[in-house]
PDB file of N, CA and C in Angstrom:
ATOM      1  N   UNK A   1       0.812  -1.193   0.000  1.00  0.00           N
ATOM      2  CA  UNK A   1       0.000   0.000   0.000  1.00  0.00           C
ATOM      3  C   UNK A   1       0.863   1.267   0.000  1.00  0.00           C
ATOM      4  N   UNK A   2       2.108   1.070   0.308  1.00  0.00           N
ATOM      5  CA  UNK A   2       2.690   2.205   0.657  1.00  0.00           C
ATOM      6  C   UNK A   2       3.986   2.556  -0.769  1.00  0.00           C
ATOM      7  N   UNK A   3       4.279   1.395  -0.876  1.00  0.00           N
ATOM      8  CA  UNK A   3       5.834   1.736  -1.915  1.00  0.00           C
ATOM      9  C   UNK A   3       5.401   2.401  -2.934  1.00  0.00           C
ATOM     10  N   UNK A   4       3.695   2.825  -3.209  1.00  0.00           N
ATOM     11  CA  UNK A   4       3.440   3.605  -4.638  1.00  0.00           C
ATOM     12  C   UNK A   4       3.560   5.285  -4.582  1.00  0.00           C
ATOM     13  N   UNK A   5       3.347   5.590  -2.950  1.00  0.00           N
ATOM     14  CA  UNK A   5       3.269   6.426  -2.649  1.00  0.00           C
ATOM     15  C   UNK A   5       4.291   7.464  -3.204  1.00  0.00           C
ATOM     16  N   UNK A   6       3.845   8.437  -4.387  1.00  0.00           N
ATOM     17  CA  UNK A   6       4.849   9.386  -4.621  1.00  0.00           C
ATOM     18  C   UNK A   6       5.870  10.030  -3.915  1.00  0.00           C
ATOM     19  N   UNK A   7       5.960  10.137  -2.246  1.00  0.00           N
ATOM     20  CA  UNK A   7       6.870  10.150  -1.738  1.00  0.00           C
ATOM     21  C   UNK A   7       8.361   9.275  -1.787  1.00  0.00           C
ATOM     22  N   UNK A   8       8.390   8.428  -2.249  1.00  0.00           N
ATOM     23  CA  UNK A   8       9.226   7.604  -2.318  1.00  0.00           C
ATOM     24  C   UNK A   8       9.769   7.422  -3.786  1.00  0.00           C
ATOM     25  N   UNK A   9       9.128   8.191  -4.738  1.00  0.00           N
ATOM     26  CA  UNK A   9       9.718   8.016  -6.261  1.00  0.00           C
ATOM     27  C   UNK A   9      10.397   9.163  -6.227  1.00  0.00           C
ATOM     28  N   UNK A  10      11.395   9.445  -6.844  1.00  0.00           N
ATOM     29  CA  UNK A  10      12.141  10.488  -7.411  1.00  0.00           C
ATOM     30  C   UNK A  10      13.373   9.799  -9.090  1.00  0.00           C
ATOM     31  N   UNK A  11      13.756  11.096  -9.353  1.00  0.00           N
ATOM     32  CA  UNK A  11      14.235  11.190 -10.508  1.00  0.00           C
ATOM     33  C   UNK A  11      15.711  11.505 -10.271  1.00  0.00           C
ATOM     34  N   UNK A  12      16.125  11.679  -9.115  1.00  0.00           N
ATOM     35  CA  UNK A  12      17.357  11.747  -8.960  1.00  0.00           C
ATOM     36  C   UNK A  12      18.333  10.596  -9.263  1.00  0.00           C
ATOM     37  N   UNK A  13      19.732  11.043  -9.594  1.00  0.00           N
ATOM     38  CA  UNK A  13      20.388   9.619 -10.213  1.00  0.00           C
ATOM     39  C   UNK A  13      20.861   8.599  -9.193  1.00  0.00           C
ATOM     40  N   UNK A  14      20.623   9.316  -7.754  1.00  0.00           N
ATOM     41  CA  UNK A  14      20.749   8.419  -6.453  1.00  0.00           C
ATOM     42  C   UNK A  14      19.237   7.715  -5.883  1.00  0.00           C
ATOM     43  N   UNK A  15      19.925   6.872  -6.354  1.00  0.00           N
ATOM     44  CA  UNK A  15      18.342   6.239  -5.531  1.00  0.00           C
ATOM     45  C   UNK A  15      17.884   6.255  -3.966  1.00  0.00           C
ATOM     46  N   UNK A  16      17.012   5.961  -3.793  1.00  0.00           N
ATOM     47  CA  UNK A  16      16.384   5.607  -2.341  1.00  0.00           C
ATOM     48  C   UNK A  16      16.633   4.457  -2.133  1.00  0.00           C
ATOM     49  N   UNK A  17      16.539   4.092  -0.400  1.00  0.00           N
ATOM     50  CA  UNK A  17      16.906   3.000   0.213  1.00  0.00           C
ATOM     51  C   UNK A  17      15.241   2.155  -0.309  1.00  0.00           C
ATOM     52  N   UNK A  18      15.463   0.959  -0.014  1.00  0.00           N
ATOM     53  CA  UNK A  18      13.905   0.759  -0.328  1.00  0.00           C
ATOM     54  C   UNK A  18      13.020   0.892   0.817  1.00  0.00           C
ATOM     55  N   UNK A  19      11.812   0.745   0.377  1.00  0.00           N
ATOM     56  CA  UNK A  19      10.851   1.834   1.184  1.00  0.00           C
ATOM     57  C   UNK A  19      10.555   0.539   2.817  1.00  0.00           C
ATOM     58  N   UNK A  20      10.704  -0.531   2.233  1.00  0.00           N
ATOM     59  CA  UNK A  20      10.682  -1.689   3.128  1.00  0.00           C
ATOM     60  C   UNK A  20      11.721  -1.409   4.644  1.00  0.00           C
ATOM     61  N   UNK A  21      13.027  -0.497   4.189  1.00  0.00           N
ATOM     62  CA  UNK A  21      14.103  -0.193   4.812  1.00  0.00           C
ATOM     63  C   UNK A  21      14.118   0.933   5.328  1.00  0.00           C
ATOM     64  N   UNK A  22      13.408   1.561   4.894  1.00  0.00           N
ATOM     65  CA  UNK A  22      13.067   3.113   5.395  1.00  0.00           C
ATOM     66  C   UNK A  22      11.992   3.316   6.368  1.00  0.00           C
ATOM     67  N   UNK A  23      11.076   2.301   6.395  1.00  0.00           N
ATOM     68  CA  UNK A  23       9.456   1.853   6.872  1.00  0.00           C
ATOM     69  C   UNK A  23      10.540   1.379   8.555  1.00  0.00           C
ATOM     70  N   UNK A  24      10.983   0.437   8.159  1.00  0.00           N
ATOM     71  CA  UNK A  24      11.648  -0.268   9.438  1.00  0.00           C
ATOM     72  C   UNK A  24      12.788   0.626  10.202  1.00  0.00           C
ATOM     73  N   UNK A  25      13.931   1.267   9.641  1.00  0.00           N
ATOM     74  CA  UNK A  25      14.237   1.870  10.558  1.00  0.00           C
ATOM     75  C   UNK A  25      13.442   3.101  11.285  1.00  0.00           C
ATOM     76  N   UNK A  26      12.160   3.856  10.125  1.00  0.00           N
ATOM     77  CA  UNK A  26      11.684   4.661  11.396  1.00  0.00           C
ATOM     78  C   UNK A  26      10.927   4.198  12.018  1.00  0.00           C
ATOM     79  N   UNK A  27      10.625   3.428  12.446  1.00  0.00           N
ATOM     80  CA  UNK A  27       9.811   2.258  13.480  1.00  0.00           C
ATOM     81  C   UNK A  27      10.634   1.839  14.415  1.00  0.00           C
ATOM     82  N   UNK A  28      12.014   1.544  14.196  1.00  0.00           N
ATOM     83  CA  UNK A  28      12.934   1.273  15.106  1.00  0.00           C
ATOM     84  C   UNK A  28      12.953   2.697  15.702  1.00  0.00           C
ATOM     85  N   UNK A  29      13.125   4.046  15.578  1.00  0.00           N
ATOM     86  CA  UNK A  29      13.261   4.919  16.066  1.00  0.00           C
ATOM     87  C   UNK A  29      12.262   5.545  16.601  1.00  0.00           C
ATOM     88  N   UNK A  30      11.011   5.051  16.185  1.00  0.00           N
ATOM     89  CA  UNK A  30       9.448   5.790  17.191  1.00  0.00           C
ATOM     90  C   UNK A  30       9.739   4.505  18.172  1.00  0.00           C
ATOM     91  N   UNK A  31      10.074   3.559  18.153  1.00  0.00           N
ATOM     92  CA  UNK A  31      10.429   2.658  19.382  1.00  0.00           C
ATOM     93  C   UNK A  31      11.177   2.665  20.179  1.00  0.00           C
ATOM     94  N   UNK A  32      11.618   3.720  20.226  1.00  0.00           N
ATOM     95  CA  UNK A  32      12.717   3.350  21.257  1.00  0.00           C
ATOM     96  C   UNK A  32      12.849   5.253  21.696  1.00  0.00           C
ATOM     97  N   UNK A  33      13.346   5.609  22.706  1.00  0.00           N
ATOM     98  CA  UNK A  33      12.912   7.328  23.334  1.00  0.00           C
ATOM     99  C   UNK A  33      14.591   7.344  23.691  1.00  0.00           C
ATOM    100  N   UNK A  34      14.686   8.246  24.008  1.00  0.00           N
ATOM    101  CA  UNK A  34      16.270   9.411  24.651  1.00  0.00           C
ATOM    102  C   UNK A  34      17.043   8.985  23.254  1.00  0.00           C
ATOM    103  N   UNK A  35      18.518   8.915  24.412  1.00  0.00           N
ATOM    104  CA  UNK A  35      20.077   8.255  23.234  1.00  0.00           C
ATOM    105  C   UNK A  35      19.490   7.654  22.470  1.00  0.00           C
ATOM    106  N   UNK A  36      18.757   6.923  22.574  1.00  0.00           N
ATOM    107  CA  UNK A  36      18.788   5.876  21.740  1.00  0.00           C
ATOM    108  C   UNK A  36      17.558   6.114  20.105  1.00  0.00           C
ATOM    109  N   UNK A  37      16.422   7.191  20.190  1.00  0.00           N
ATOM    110  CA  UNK A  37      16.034   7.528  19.504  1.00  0.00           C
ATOM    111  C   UNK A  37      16.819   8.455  18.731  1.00  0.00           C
ATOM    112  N   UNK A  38      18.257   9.059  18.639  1.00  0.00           N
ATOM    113  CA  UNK A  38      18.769  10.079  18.442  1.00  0.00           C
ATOM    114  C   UNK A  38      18.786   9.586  16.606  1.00  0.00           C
ATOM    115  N   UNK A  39      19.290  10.393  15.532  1.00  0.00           N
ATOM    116  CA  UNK A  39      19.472  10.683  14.761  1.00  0.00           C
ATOM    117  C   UNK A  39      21.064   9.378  14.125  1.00  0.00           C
ATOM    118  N   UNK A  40      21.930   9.631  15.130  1.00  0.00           N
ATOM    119  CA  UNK A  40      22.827   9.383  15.129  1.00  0.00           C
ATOM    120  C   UNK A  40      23.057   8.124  15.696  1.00  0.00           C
ATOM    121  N   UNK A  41      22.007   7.556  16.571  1.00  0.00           N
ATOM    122  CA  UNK A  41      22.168   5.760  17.131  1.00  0.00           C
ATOM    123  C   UNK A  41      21.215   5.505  16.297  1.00  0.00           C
ATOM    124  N   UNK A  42      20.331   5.813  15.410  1.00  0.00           N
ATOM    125  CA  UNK A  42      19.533   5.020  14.910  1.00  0.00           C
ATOM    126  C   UNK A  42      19.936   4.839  13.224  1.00  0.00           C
ATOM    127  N   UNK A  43      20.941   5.494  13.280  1.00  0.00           N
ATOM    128  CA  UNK A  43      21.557   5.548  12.099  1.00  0.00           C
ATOM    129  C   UNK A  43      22.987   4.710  11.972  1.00  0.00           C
ATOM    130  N   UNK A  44      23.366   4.336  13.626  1.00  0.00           N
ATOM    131  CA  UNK A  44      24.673   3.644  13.421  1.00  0.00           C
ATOM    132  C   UNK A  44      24.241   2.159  13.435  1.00  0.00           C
ATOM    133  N   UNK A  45      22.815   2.079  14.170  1.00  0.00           N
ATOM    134  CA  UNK A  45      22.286   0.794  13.871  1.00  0.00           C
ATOM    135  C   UNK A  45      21.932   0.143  12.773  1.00  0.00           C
ATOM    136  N   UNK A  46      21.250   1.223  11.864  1.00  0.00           N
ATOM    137  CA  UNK A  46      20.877   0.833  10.337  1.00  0.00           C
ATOM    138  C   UNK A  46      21.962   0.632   9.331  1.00  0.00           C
ATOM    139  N   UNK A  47      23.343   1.463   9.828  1.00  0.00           N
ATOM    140  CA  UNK A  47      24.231   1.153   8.593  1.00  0.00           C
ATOM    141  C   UNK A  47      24.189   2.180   7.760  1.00  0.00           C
ATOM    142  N   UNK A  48      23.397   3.268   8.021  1.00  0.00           N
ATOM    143  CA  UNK A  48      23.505   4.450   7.107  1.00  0.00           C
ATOM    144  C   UNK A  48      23.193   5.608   7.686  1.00  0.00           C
ATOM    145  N   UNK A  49      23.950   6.383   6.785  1.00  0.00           N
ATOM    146  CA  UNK A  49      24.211   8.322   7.192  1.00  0.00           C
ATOM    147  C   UNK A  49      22.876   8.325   8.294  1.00  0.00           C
ATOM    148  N   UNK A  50      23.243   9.759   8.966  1.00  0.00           N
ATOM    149  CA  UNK A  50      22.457  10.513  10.090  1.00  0.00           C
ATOM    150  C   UNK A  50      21.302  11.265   8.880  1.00  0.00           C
ATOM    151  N   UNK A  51      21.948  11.613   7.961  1.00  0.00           N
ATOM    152  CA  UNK A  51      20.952  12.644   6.547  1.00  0.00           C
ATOM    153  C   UNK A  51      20.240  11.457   6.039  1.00  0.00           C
ATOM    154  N   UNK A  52      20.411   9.936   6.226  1.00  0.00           N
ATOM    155  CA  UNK A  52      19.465   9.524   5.308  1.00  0.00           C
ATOM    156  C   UNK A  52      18.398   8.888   6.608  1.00  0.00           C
ATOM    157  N   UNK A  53      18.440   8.784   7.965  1.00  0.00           N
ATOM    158  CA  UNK A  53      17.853   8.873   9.240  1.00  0.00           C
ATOM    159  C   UNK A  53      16.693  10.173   8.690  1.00  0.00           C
ATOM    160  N   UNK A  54      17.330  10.891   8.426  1.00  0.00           N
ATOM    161  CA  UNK A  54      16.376  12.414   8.732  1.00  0.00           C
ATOM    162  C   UNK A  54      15.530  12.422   7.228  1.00  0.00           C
ATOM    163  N   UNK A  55      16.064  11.884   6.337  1.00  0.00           N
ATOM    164  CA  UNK A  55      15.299  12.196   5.347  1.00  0.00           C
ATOM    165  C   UNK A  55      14.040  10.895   5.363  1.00  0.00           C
ATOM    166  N   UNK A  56      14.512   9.572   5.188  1.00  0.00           N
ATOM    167  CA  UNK A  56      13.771   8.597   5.960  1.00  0.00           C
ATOM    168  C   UNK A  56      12.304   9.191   6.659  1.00  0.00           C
ATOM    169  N   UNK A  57      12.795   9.676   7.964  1.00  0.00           N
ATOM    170  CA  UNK A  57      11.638  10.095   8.972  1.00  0.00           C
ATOM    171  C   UNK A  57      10.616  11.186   8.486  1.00  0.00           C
ATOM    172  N   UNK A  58      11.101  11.926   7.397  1.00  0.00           N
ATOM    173  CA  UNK A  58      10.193  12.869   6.802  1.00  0.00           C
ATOM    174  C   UNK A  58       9.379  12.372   6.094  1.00  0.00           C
ATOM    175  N   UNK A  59      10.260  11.478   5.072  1.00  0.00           N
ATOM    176  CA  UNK A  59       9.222  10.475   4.086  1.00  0.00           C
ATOM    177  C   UNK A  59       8.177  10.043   4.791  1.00  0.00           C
ATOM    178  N   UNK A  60       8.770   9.256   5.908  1.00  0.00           N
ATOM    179  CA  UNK A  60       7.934   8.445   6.818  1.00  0.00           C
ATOM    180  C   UNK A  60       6.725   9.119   7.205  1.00  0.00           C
ATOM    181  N   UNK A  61       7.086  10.012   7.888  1.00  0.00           N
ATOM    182  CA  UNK A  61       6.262  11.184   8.360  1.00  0.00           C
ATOM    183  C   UNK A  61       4.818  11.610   7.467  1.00  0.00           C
ATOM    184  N   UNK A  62       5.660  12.389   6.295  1.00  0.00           N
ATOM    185  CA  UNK A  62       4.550  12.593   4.870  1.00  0.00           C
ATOM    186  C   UNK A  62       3.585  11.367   4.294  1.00  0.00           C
ATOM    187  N   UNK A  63       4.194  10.524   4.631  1.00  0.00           N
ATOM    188  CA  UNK A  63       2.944   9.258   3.967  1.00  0.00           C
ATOM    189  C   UNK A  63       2.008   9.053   5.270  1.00  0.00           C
ATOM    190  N   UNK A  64       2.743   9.075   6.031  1.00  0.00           N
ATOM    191  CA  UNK A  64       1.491   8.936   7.783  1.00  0.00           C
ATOM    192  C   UNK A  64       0.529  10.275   7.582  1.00  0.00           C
ATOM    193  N   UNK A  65       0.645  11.242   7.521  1.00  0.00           N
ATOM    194  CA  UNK A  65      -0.417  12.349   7.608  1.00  0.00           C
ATOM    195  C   UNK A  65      -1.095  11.893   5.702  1.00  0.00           C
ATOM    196  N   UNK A  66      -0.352  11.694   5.344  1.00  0.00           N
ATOM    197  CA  UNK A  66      -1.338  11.399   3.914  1.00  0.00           C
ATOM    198  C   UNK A  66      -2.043   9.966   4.020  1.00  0.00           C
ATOM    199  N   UNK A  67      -1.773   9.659   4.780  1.00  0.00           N
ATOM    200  CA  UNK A  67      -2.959   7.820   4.965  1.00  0.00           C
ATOM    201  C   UNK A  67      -3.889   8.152   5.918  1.00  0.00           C
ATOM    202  N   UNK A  68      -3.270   9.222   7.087  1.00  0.00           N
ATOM    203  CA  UNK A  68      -3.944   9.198   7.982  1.00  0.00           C
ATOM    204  C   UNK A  68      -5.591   9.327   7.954  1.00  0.00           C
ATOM    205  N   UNK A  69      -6.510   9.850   7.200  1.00  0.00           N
ATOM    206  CA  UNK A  69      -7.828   9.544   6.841  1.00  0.00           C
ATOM    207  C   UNK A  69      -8.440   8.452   6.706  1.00  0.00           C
ATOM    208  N   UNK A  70      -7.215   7.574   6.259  1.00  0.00           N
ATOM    209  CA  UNK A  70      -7.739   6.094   5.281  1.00  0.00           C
ATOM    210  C   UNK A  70      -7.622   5.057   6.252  1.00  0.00           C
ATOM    211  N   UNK A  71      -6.348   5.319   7.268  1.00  0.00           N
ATOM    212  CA  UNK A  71      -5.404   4.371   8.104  1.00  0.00           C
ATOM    213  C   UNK A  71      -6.294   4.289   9.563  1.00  0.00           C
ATOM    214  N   UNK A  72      -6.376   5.528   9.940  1.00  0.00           N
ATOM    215  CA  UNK A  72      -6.787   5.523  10.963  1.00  0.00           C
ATOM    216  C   UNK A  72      -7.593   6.381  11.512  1.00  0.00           C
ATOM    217  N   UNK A  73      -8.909   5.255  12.500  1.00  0.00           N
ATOM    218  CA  UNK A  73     -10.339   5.197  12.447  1.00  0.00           C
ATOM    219  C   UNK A  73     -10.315   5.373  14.195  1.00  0.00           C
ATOM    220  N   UNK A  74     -11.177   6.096  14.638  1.00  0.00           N
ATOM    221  CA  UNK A  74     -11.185   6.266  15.821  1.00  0.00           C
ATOM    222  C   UNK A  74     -12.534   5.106  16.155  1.00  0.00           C
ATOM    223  N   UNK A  75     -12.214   4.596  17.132  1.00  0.00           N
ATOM    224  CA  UNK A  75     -13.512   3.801  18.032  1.00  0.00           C
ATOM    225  C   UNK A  75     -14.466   4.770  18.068  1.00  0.00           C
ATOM    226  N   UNK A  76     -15.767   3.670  17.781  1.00  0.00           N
ATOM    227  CA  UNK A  76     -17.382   4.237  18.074  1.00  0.00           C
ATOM    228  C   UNK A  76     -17.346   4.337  19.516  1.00  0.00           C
ATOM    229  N   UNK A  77     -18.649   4.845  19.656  1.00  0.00           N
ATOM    230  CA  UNK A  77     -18.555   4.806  21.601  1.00  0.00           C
ATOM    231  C   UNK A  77     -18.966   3.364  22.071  1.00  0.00           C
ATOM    232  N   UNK A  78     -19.636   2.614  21.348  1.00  0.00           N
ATOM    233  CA  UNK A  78     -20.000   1.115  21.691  1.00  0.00           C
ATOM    234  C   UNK A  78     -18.578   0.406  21.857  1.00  0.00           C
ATOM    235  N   UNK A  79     -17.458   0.564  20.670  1.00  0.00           N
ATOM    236  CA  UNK A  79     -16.542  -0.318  20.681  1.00  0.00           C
ATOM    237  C   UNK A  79     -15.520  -0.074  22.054  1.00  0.00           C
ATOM    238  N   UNK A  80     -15.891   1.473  22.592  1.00  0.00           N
ATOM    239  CA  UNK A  80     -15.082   1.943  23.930  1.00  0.00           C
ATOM    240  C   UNK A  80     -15.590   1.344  24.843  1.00  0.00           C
ATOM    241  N   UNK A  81     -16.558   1.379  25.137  1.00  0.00           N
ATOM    242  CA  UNK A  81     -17.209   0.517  26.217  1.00  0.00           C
ATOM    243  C   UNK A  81     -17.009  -1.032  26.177  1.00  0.00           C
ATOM    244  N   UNK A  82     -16.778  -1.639  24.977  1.00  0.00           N
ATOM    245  CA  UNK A  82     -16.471  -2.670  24.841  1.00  0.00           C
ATOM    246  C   UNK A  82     -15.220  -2.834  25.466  1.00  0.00           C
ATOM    247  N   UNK A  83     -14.345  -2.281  25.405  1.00  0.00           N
ATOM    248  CA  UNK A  83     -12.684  -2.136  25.455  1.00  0.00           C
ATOM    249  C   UNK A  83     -12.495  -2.010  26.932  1.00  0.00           C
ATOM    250  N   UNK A  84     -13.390  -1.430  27.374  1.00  0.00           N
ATOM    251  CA  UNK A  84     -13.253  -1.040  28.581  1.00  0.00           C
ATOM    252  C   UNK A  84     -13.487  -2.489  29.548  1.00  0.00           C
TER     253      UNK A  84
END
């Protein structure tokens, strides 16, 4: 659902990491809080630059507020009470 997302195509002669790789390290980094969410550990973990961390998380970012309508559905008040 996600790799079509024009965020992730470009025309530049450097490509992108694939989107599978980009999806997972910023997930590794909304997982985890302080040092260890930094720019710079989540980038020495992945194996690549601190700039491709930051560019990553924007992508990431831009496709979450652009799904967000489609993705995610708030509970009825029945299903809260259920939950509860």
């Amino acid at each position: 659902m996600i790799e079509t997302h024009p965020i992730f195509l470009n025309d530049a002669h450097i490509s992108q990491s694939p989107v599978s790789m980009q999806l997972a390290t910023v997930m590794f980094q909304f997982g985890h809080d302080g040092n260890v969410a930094s720019a710079e550990a989540v980038a020495q973990w992945a194996g690549i630059s601190t700039s491709s961390i930051v560019n990553c998380t924007c992508r990431v970012m831009i496709l979450f507020l652009a799904l967000h309508n489609f993705a995610i559905h708030w509970s009825s008040e029945e299903k809260k009470e259920e939950l509860k």
